[in-house]
Protein backbone atom coordinates (compact mmCIF):
# COMPACT_ATOMS: atom_id res chain seq x y z
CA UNK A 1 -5.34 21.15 8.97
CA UNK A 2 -6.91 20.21 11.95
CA UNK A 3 -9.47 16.78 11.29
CA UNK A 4 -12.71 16.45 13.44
CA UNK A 5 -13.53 14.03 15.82
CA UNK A 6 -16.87 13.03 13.81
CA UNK A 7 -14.37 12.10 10.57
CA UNK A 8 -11.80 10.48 12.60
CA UNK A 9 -14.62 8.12 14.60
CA UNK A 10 -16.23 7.75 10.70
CA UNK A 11 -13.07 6.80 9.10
CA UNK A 12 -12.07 4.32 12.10
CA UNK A 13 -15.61 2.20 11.21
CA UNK A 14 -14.68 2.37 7.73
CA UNK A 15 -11.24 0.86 8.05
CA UNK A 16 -13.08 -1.49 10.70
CA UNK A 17 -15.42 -2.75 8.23
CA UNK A 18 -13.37 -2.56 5.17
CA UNK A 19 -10.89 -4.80 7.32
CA UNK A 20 -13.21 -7.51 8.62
CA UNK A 21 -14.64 -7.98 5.14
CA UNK A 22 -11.19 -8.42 3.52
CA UNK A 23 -10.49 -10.92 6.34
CA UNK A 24 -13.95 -12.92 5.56
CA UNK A 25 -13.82 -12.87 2.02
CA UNK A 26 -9.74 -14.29 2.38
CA UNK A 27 -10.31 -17.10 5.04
CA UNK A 28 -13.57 -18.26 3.26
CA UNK A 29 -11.36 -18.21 0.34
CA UNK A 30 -8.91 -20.50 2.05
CA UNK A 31 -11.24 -22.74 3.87
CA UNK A 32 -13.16 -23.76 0.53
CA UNK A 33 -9.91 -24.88 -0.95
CA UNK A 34 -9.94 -27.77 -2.07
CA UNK A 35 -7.00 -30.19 -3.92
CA UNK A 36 -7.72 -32.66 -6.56
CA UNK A 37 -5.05 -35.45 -6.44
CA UNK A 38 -5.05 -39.07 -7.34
CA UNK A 39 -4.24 -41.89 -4.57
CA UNK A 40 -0.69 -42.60 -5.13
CA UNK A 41 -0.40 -38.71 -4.82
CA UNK A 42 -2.38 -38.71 -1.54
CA UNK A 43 0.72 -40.80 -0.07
CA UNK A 44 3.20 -38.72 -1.34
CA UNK A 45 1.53 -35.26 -0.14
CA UNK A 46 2.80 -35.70 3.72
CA UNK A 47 1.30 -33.22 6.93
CA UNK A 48 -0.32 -31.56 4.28
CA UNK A 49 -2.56 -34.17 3.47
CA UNK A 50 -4.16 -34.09 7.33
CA UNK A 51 -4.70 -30.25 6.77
CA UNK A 52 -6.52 -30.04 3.35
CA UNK A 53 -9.73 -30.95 1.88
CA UNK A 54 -9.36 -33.39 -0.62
CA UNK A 55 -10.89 -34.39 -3.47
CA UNK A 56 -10.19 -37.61 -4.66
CA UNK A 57 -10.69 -40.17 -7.57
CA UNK A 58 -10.78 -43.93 -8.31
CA UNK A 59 -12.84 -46.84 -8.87
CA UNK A 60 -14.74 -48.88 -6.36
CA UNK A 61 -13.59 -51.70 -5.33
CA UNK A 62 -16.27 -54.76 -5.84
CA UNK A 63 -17.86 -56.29 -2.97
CA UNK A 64 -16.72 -53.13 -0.48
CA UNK A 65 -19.74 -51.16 -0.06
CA UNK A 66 -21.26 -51.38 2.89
CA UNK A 67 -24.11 -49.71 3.55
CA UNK A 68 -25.75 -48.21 6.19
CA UNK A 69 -28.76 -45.76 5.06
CA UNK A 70 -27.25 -42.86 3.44
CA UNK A 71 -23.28 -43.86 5.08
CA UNK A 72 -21.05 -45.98 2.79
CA UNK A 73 -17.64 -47.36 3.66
CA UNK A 74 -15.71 -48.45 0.86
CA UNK A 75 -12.95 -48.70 -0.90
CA UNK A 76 -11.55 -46.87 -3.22
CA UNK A 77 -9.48 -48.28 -5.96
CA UNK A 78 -6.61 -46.77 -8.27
CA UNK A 79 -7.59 -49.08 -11.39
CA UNK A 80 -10.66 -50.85 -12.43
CA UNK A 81 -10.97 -54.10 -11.38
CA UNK A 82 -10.53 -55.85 -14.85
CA UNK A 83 -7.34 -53.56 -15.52
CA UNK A 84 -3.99 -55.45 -15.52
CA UNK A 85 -3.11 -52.90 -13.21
CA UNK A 86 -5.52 -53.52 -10.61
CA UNK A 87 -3.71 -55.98 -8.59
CA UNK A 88 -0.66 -53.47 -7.92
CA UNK A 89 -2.77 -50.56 -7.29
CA UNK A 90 -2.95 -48.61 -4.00
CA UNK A 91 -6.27 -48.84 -2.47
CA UNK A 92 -7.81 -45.92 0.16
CA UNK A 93 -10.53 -47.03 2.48
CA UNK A 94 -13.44 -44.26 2.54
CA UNK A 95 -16.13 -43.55 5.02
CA UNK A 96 -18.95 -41.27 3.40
CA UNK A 97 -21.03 -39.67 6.40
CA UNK A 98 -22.94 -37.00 3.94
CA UNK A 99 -26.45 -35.93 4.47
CA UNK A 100 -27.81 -37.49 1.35
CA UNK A 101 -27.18 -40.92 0.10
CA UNK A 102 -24.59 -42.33 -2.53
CA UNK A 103 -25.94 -41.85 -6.38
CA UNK A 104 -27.64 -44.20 -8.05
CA UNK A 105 -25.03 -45.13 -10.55
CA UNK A 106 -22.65 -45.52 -7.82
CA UNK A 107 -21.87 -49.28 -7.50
CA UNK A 108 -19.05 -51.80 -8.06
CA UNK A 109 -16.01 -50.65 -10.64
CA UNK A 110 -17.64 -47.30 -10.98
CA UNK A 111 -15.40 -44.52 -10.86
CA UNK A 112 -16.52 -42.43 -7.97
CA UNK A 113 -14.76 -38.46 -6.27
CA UNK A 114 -14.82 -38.31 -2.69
CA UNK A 115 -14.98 -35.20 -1.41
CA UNK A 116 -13.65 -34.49 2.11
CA UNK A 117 -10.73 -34.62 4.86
CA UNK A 118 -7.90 -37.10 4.81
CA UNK A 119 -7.02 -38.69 8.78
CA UNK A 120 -4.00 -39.84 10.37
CA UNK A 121 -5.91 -43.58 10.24
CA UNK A 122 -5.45 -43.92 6.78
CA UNK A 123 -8.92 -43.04 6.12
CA UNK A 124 -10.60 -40.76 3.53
CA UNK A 125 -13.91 -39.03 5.87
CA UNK A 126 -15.92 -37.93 2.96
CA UNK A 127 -18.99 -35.55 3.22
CA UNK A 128 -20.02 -35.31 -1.02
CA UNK A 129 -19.74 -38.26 -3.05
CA UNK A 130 -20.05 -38.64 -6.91
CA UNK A 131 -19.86 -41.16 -8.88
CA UNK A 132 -19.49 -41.43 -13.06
CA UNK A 133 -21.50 -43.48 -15.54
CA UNK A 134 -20.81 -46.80 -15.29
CA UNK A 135 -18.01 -48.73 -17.09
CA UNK A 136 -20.61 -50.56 -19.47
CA UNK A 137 -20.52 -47.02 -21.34
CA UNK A 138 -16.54 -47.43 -21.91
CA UNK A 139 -15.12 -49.60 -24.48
CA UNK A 140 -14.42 -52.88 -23.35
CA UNK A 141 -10.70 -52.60 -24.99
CA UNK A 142 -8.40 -49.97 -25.46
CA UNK A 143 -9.36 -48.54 -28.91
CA UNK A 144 -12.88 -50.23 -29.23
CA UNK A 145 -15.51 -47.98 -30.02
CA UNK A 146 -18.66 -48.48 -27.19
CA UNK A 147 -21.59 -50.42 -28.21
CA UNK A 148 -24.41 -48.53 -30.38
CA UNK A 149 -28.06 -49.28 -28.62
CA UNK A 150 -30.35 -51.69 -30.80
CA UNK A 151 -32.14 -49.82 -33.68
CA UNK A 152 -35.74 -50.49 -33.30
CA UNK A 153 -37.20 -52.86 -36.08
CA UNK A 154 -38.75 -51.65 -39.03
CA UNK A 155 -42.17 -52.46 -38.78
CA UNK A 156 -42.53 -50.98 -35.09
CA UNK A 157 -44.75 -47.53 -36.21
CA UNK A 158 -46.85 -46.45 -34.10
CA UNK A 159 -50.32 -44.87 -35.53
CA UNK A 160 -49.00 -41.31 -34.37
CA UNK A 161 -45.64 -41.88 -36.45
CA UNK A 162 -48.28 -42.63 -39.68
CA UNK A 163 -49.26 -39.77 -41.89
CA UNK A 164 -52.77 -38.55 -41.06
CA UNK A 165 -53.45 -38.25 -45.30
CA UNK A 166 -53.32 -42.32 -45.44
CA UNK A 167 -56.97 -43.26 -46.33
CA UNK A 168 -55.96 -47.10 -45.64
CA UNK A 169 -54.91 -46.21 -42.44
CA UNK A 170 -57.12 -47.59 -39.95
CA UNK A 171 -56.30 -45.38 -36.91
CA UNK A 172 -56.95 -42.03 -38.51
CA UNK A 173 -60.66 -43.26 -39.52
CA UNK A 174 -63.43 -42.02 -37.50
């Protein structure tokens, strides 16, 4: 069985295209990778750590943001500032060069991810930022409950609230 030139040229591009595909689809695969570790971890995680994207957690240090339009430099802490723990915790400096600016709820003690590349200066080069509710949300002590918002009194009704069948009711007279 003799094959063609025509198939063998036809199956070549197949293979050709079949092959570059496969190689795409795996090396985007690889390159979007991403690992989620806390910042004692980051310290334990060697070379690696310089070749990765990271994502990483903690709370922000008070009185470390500085801002400069949508760039931050912080710190990131491994406890919340009011934890016992705090003062032993490891700390990781962050620079956030993203194209949009840090969330609105991201401020002191919050806990915040940073996204992004870890470099041999100790340094956490973030390009996505997020950062959690705040820690008013959170019970103040371990088994608390969080604070219920203020019921509103009783005698706030408003005319739309009162039943339109009222004939005392000033607001549906016309």
């Amino acid at each position: 069985m003799k094959i063609s030139p025509n198939t063998l040229r036809i199956g070549i591009a197949v293979a050709v295209i079949v092959g570059t595909i496969a190689w795409l689809a795996i090396s985007g695969a690889q390159a979007s990778k991403s690992y989620y570790v806390t910042i004692a971890e980051l310290g334990g995680m060697g070379d690696k750590a310089y070749h990765s994207n990271l994502r990483v957690e903690g709370f922000v240090k008070p009185g470390s943001i500085e801002q400069s339009g949508p760039h931050v430099t912080f710190l990131l802490d491994e406890f919340e500032s009011h934890s016992p723990k705090a003062a032993t915790g490891r700390v990781l400096k962050v620079v956030y060069n993203g194209s949009e600016p840090p969330p609105d709820t991201f401020k002191d003690d919050s806990q915040a991810l940073a996204m992004g590349t870890y470099g041999r200066d100790g340094v956490l080069h973030a390009t996505v930022l997020q950062a959690k509710c705040a820690s008013k949300y959170a019970p103040s002590q371990p088994g608390a409950t969080p604070a219920q918002p203020a019921a509103a009194p009783a005698n706030s009704r408003t005319a739309a609230a009162v039943p339109a069948s009222n004939p005392g009711n000033p607001a549906t007279a016309n």
